[in-house]
N, C-alpha and C. Protein backbone atom coordinates (compact mmCIF):
# COMPACT_ATOMS: atom_id res chain seq x y z
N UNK A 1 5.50 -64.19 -14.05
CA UNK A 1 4.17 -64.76 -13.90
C UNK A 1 3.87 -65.56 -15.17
N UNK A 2 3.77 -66.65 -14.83
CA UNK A 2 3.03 -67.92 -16.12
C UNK A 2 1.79 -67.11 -16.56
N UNK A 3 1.36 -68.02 -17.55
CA UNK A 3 0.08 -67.14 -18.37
C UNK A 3 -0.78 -68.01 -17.39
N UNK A 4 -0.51 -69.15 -16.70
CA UNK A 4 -1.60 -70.03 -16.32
C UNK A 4 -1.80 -69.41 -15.16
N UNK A 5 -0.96 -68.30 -14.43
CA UNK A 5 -1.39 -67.52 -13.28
C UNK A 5 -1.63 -66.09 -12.97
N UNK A 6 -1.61 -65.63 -14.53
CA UNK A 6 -2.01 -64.33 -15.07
C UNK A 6 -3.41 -65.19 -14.92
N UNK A 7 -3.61 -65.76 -15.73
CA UNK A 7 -5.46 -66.56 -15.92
C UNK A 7 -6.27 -66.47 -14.36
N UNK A 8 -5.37 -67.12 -13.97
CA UNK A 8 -5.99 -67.08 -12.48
C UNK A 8 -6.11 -65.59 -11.59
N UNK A 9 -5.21 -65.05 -11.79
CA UNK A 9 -4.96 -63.60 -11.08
C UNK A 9 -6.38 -62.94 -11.94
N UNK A 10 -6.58 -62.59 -13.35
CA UNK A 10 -7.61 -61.98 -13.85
C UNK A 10 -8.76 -62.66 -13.32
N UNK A 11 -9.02 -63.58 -13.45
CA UNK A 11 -10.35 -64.26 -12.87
C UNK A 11 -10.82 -63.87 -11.36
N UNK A 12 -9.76 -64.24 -10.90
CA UNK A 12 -10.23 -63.53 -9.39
C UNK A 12 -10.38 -61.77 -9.05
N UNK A 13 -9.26 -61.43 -10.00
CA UNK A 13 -9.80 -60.11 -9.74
C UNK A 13 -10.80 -59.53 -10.65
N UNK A 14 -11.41 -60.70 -11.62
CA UNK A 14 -13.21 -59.93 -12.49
C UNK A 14 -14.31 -60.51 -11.33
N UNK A 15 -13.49 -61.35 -10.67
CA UNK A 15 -14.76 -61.52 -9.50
C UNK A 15 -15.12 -60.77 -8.57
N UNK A 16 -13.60 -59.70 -7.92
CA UNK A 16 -13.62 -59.05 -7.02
C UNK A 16 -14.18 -57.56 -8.01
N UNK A 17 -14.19 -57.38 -8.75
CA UNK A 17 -14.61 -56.19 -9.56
C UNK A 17 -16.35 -56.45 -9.73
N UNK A 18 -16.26 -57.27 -9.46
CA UNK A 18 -18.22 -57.67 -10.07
C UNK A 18 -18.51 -57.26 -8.58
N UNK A 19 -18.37 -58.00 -7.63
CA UNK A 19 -18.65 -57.64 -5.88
C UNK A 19 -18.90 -56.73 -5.44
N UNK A 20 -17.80 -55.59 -5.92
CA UNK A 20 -17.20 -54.53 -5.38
C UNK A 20 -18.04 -53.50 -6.32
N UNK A 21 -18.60 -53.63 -7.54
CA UNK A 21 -19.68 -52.59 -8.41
C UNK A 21 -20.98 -53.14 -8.05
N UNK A 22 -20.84 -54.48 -7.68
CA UNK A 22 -22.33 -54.64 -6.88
C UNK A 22 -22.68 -53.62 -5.89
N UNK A 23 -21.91 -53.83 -4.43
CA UNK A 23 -21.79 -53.32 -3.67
C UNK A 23 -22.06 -51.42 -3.63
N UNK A 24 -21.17 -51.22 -4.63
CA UNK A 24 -21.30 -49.64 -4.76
C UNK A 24 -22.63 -49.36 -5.39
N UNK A 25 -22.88 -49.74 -6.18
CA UNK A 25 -24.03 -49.50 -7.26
C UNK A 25 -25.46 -49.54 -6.10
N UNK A 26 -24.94 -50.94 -5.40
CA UNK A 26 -26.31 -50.55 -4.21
C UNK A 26 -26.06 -49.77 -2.94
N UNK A 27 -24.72 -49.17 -2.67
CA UNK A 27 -24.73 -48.50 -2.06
C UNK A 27 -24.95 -46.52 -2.27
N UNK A 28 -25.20 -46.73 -3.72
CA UNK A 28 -25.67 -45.21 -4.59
C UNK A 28 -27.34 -45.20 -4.37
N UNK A 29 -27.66 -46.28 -3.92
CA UNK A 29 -29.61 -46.09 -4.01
C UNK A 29 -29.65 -45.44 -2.46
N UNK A 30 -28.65 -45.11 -2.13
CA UNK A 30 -28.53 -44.48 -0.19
C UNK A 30 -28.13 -42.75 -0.15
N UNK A 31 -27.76 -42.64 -1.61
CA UNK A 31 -27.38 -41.53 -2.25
C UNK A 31 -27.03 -40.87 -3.06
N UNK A 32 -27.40 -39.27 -3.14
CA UNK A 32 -27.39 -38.39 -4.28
C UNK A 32 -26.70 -38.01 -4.30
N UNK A 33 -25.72 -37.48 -4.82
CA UNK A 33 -24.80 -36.13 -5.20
C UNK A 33 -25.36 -35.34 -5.84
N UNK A 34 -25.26 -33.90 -5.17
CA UNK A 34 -25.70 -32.55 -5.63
C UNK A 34 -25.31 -32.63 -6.98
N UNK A 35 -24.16 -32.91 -7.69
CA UNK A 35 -24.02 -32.44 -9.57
C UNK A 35 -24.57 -33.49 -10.35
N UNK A 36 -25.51 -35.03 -9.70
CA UNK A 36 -26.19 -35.57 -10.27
C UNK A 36 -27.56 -35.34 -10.52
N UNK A 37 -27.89 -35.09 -12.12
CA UNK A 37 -29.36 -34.56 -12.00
C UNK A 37 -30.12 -35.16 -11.68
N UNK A 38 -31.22 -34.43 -11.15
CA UNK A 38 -32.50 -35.14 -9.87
C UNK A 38 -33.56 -35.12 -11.02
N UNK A 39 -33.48 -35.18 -12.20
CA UNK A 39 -34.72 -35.08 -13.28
C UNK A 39 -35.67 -36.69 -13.14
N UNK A 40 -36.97 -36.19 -13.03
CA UNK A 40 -37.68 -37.39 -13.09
C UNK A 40 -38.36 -37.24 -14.10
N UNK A 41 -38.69 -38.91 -14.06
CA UNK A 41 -39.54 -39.16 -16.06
C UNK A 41 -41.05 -38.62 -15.80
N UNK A 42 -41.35 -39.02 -14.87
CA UNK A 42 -42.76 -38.48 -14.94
C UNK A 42 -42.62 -38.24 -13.02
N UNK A 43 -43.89 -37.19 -13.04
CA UNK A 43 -44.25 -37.11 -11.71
C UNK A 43 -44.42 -38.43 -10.31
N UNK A 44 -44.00 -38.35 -9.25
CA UNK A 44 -44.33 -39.78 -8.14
C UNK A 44 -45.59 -39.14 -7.93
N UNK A 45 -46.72 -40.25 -7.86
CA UNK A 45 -47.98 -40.25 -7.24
C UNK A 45 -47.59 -41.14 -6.38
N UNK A 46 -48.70 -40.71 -5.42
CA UNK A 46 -49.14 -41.34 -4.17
C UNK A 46 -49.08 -43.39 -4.76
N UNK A 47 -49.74 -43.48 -5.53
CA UNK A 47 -50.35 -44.96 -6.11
C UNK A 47 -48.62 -45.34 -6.51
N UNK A 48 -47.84 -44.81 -7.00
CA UNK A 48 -46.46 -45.73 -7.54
C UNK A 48 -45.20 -45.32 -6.16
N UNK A 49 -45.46 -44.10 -5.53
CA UNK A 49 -44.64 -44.75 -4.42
C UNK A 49 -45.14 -46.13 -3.82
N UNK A 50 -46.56 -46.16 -3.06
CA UNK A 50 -46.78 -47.22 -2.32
C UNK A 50 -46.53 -48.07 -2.83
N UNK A 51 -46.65 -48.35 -4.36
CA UNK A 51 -46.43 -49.85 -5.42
C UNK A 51 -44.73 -50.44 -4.94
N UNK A 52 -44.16 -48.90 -5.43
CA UNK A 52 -42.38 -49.18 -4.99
C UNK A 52 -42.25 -49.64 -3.65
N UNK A 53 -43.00 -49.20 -2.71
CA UNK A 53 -42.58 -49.51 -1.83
C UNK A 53 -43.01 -50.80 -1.19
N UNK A 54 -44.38 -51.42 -1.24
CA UNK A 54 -44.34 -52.74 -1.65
C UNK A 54 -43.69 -53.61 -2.11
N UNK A 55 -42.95 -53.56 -3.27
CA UNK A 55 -42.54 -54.25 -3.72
C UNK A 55 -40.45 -54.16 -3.55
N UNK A 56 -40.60 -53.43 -2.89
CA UNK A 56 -39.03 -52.88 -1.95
C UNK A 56 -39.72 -54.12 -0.62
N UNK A 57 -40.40 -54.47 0.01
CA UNK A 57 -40.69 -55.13 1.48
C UNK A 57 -40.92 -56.53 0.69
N UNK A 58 -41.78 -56.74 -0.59
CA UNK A 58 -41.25 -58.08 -0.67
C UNK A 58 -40.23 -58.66 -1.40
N UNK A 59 -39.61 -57.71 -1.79
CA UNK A 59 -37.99 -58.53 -2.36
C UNK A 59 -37.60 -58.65 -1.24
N UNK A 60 -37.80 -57.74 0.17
CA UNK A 60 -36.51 -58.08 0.88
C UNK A 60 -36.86 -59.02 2.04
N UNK A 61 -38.05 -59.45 2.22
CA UNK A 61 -38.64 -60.68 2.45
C UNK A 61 -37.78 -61.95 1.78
N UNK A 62 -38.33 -62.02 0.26
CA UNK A 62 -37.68 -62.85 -0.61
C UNK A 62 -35.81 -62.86 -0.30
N UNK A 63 -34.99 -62.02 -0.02
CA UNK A 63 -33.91 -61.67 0.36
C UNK A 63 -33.38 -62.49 1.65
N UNK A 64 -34.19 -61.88 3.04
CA UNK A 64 -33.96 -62.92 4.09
C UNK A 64 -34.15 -64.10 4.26
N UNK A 65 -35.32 -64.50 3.72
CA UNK A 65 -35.23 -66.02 3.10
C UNK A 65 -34.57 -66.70 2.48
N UNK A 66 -34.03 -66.41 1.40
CA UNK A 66 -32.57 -66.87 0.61
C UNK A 66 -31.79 -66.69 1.56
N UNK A 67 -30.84 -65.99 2.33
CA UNK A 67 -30.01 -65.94 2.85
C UNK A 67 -29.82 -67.14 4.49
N UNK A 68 -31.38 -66.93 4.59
CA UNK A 68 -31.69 -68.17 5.54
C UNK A 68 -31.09 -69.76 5.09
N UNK A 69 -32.36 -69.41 4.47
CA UNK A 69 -32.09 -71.26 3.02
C UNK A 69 -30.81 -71.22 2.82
N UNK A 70 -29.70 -70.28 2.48
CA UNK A 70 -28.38 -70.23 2.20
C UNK A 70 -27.64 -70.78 3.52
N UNK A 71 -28.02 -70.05 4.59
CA UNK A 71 -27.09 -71.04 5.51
C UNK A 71 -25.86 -70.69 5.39
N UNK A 72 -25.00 -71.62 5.57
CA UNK A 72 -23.36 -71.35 5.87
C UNK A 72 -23.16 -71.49 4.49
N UNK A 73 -23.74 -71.43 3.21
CA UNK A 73 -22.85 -71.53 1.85
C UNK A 73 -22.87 -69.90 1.47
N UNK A 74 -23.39 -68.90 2.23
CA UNK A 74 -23.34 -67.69 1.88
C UNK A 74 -21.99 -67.01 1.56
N UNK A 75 -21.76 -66.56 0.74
CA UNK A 75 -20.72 -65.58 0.14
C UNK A 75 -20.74 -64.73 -0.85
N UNK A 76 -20.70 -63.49 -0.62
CA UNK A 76 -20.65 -62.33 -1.86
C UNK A 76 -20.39 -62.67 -3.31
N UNK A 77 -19.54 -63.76 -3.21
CA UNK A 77 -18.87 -64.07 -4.09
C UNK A 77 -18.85 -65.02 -5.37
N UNK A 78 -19.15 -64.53 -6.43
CA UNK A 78 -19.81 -66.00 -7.40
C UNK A 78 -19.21 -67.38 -7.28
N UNK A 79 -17.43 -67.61 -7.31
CA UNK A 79 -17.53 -68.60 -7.02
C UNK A 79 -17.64 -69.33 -5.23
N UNK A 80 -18.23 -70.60 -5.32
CA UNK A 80 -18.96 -70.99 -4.12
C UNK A 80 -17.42 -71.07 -2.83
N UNK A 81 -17.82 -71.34 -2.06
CA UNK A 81 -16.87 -71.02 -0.95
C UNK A 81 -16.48 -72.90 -0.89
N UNK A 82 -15.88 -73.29 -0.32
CA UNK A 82 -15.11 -74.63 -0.07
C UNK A 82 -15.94 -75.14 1.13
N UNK A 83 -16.34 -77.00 0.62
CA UNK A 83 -16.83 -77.24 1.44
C UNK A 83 -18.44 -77.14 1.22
N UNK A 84 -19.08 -75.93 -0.11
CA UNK A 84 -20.57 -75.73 0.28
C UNK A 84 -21.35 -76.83 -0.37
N UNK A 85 -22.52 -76.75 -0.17
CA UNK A 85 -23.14 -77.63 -0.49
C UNK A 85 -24.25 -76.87 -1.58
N UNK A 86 -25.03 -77.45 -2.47
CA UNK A 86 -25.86 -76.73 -3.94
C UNK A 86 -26.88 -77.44 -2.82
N UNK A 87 -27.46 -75.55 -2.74
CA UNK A 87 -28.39 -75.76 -2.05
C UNK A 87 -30.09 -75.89 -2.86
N UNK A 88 -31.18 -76.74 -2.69
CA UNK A 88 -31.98 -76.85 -3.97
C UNK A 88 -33.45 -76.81 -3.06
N UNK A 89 -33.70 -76.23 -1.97
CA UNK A 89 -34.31 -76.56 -1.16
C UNK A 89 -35.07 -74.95 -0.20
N UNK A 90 -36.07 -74.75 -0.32
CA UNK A 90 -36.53 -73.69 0.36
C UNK A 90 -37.25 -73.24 -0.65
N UNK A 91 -36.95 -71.65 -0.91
CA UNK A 91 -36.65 -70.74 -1.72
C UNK A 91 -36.21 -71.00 -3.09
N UNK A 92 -34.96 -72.15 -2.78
CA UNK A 92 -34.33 -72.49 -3.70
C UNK A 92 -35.06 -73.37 -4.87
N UNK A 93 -36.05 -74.11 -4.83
CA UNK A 93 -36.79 -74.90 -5.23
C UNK A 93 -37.14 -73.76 -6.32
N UNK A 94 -37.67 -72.95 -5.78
CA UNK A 94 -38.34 -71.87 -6.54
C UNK A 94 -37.81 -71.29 -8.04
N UNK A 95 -36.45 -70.70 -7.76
CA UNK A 95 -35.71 -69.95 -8.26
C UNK A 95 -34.29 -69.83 -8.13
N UNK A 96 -33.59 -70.07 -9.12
CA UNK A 96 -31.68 -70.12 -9.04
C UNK A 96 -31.55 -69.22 -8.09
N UNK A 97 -31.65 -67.72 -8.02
CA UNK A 97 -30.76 -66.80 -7.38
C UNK A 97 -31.55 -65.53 -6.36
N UNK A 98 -32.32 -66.12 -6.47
CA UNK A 98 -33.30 -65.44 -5.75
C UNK A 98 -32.50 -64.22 -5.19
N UNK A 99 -31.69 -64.16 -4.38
CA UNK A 99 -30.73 -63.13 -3.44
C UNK A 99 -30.56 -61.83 -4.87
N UNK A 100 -29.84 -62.42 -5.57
CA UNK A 100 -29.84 -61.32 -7.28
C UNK A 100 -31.11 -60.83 -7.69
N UNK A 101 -32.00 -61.88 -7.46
CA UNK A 101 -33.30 -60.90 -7.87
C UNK A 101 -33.91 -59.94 -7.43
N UNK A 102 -33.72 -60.59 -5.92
CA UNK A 102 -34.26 -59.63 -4.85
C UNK A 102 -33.60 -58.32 -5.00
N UNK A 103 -32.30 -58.03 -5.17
CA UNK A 103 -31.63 -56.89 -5.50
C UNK A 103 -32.34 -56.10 -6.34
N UNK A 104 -32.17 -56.99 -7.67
CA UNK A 104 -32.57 -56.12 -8.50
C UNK A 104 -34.09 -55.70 -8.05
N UNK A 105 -35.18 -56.66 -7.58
CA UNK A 105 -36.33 -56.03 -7.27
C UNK A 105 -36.28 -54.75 -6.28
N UNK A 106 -35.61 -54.87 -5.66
CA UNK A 106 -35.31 -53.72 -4.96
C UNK A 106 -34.83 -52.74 -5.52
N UNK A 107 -33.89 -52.71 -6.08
CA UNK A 107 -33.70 -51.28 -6.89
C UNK A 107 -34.53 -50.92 -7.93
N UNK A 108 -35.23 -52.35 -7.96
CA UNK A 108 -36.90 -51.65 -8.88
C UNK A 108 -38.03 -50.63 -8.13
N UNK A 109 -38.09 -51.12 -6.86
CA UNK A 109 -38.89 -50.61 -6.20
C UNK A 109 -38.66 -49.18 -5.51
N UNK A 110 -37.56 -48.91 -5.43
CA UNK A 110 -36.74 -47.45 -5.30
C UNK A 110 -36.85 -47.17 -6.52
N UNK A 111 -36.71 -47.50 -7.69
CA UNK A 111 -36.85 -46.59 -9.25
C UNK A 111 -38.54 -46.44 -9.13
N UNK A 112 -39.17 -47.00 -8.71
CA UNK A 112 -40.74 -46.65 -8.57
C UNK A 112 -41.11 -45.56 -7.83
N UNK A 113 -40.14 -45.59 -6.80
CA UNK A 113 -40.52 -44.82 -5.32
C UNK A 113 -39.96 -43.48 -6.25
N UNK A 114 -39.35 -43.07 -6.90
CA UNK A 114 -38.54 -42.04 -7.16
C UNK A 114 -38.69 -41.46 -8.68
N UNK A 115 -38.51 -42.44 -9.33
CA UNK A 115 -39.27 -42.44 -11.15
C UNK A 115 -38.14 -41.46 -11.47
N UNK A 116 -37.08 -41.38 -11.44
CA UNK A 116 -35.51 -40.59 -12.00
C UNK A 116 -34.85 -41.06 -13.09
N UNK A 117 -34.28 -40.34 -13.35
CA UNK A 117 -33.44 -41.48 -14.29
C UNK A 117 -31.99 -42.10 -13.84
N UNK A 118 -31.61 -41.29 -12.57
CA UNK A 118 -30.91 -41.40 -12.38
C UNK A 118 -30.70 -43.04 -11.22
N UNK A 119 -32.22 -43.03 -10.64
CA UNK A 119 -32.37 -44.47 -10.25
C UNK A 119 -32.89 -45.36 -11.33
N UNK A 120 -33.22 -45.31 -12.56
CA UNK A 120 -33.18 -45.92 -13.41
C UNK A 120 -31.97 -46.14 -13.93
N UNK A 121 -30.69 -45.54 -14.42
CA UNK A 121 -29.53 -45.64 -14.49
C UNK A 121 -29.14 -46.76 -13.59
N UNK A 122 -29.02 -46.45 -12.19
CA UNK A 122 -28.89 -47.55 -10.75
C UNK A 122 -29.30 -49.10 -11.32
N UNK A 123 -30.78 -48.89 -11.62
CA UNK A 123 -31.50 -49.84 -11.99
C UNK A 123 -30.87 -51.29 -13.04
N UNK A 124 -30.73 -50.75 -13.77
CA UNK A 124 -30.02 -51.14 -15.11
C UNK A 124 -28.15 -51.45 -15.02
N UNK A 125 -27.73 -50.79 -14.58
CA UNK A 125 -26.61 -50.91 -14.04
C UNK A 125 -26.37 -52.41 -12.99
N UNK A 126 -26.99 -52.06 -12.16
CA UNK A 126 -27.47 -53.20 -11.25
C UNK A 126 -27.63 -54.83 -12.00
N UNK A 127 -28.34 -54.41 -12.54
CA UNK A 127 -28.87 -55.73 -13.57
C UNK A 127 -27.83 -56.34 -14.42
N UNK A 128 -27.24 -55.13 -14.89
CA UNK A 128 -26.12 -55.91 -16.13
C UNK A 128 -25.12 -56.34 -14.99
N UNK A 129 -24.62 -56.27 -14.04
CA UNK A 129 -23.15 -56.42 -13.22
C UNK A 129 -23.81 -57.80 -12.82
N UNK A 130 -24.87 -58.23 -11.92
CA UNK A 130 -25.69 -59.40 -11.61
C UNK A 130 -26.14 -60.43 -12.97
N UNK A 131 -25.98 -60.05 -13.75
CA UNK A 131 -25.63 -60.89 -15.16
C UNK A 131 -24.46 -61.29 -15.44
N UNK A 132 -23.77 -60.45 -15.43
CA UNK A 132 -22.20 -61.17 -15.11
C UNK A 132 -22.09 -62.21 -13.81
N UNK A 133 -22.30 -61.66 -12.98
CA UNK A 133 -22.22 -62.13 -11.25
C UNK A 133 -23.20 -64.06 -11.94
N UNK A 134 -23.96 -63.42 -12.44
CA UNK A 134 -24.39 -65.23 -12.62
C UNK A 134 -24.02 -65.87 -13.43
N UNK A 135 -24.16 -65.52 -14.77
CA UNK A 135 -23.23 -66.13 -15.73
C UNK A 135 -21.84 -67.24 -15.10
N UNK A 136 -21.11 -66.41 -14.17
CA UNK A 136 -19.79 -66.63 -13.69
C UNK A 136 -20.28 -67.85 -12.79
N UNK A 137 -21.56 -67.02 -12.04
CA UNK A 137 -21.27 -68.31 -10.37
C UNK A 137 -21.58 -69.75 -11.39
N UNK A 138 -22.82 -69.66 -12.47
CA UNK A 138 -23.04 -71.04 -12.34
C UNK A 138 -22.26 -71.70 -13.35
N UNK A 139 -21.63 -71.09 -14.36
CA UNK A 139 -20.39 -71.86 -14.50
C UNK A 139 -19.51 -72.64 -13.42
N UNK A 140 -19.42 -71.81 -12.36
CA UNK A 140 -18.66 -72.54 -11.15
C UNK A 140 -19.22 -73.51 -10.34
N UNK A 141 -20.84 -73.79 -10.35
CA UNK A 141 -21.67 -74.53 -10.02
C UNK A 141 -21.92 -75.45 -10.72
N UNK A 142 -22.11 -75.40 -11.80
CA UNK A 142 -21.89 -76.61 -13.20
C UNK A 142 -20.51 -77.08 -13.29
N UNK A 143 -19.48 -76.77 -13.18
CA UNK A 143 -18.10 -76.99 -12.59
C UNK A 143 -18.08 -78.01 -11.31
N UNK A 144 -19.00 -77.77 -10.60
CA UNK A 144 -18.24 -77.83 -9.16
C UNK A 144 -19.39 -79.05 -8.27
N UNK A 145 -20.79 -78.68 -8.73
CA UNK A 145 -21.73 -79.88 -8.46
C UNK A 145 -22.07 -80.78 -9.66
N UNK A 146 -22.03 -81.83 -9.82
CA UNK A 146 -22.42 -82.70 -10.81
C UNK A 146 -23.95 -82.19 -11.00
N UNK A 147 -25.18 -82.40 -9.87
CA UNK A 147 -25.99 -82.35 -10.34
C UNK A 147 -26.65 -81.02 -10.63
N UNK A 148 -25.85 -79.95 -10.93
CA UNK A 148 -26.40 -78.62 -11.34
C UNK A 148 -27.47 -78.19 -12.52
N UNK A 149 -26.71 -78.95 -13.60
CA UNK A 149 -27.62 -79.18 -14.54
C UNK A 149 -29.16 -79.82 -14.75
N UNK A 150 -28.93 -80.30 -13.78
CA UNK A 150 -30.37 -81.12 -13.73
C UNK A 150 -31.22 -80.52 -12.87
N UNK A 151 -30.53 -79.57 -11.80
CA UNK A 151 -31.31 -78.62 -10.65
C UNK A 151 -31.81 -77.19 -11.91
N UNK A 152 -30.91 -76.61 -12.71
CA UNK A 152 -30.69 -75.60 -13.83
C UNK A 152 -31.99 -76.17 -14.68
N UNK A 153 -32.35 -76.94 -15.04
CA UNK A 153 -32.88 -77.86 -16.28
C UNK A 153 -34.61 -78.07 -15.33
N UNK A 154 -34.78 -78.15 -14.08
CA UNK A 154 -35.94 -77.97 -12.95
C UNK A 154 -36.12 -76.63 -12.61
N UNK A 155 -35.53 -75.72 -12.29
CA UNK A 155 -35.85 -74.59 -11.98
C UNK A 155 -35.46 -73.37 -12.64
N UNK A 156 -36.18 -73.18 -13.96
CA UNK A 156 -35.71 -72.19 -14.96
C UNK A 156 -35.00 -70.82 -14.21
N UNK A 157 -35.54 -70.31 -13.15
CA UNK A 157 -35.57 -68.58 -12.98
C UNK A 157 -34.69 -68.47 -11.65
C-alpha cells in the first residue's frame, strides 16, 4: 500500500468512525444499562421536563425540514455524495447544518427531560463527534463547491 492510499484508506475510515459514534451515541439516548449510574444533578420538575420536551419537538421539526430542503443530497456522511448540489435554500438560508444541530438539540432536550449525568455525558459526547463531522464535511464543501465560502461568509451558524 502507497502512503497516497494509506491517506485515503484513513480518511475514509475517520469518516466511517465519526458516522458510526454518531449513530451509537444517539442510539444510547434509547438506553440504559443497569451498571450505568442513573445519578441525577438535580431533581426533574414538572417545568424542565415539559421545557425538554419542547424543545426535543422543535429540533425535530427543525430536523424534518433539513432533510426535506436536503432532498436527494442526503447522506450520513460528511463528505457530499457525487453529483450533489450545495444546497443554500430553505432552512438552509438560515443555518450551515441545521440536521447537526437538531441532534444535538435533541439530546439537549432529553438531558433536560432527565437532568443525569449520564445524558449529559451523551450530550457532550454528541457535540464533540458533530464537530469533527463538520469540520470534515465543509472542508469537503469548500473543496468541492466554489461558492461555499461566500454561502459560509452569509450564513454564520
Amino acid at each position: 500500500m502507497t502512503k497516497f492510499q494509506l491517506k485515503i484508506f484513513l480518511k475514509a475510515a475517520y469518516e466511517i468512525i465519526l458516522v458510526f459514534l454518531q449513530f451509537f451515541i444517539i442510539s444510547l439516548h434509547f438506553f440504559q444499562w443497569e451498571f450505568i449510574p442513573k445519578k441525577q444533578i438535580i431533581q426533574v420538575s414538572t417545568l424542565s421536563y415539559l421545557v425538554g420536551f419542547l424543545i426535543i419537538i422543535i429540533a425535530l421539526i427543525i430536523l424534518l425540514v433539513a432533510i426535506k430542503d436536503l432532498g436527494r443530497n442526503l447522506s450520513p456522511f460528511p463528505r457530499p455524495i457525487k453529483n450533489s448540489n450545495l444546497v443554500t435554500t430553505g432552512i438552509y438560508r438560515f443555518m450551515r447544518h441545521p440536521m447537526y444541530y437538531s441532534l444535538i438539540f435533541i439530546s439537549f432536550g432529553v438531558f433536560v427531560t432527565k437532568l443525569s449525568i449520564y445524558y449529559l455525558f451523551l450530550l457532550i459526547s454528541l457535540g464533540l463527534i458533530i464537530k469533527f463531522k463538520i469540520a470534515l464535511e465543509e472542508h469537503y464543501l469548500n473543496n468541492i463547491f466554489k461558492n461555499y465560502l461566500l454561502y459560509k461568509n452569509e450564513v454564520k451558524y
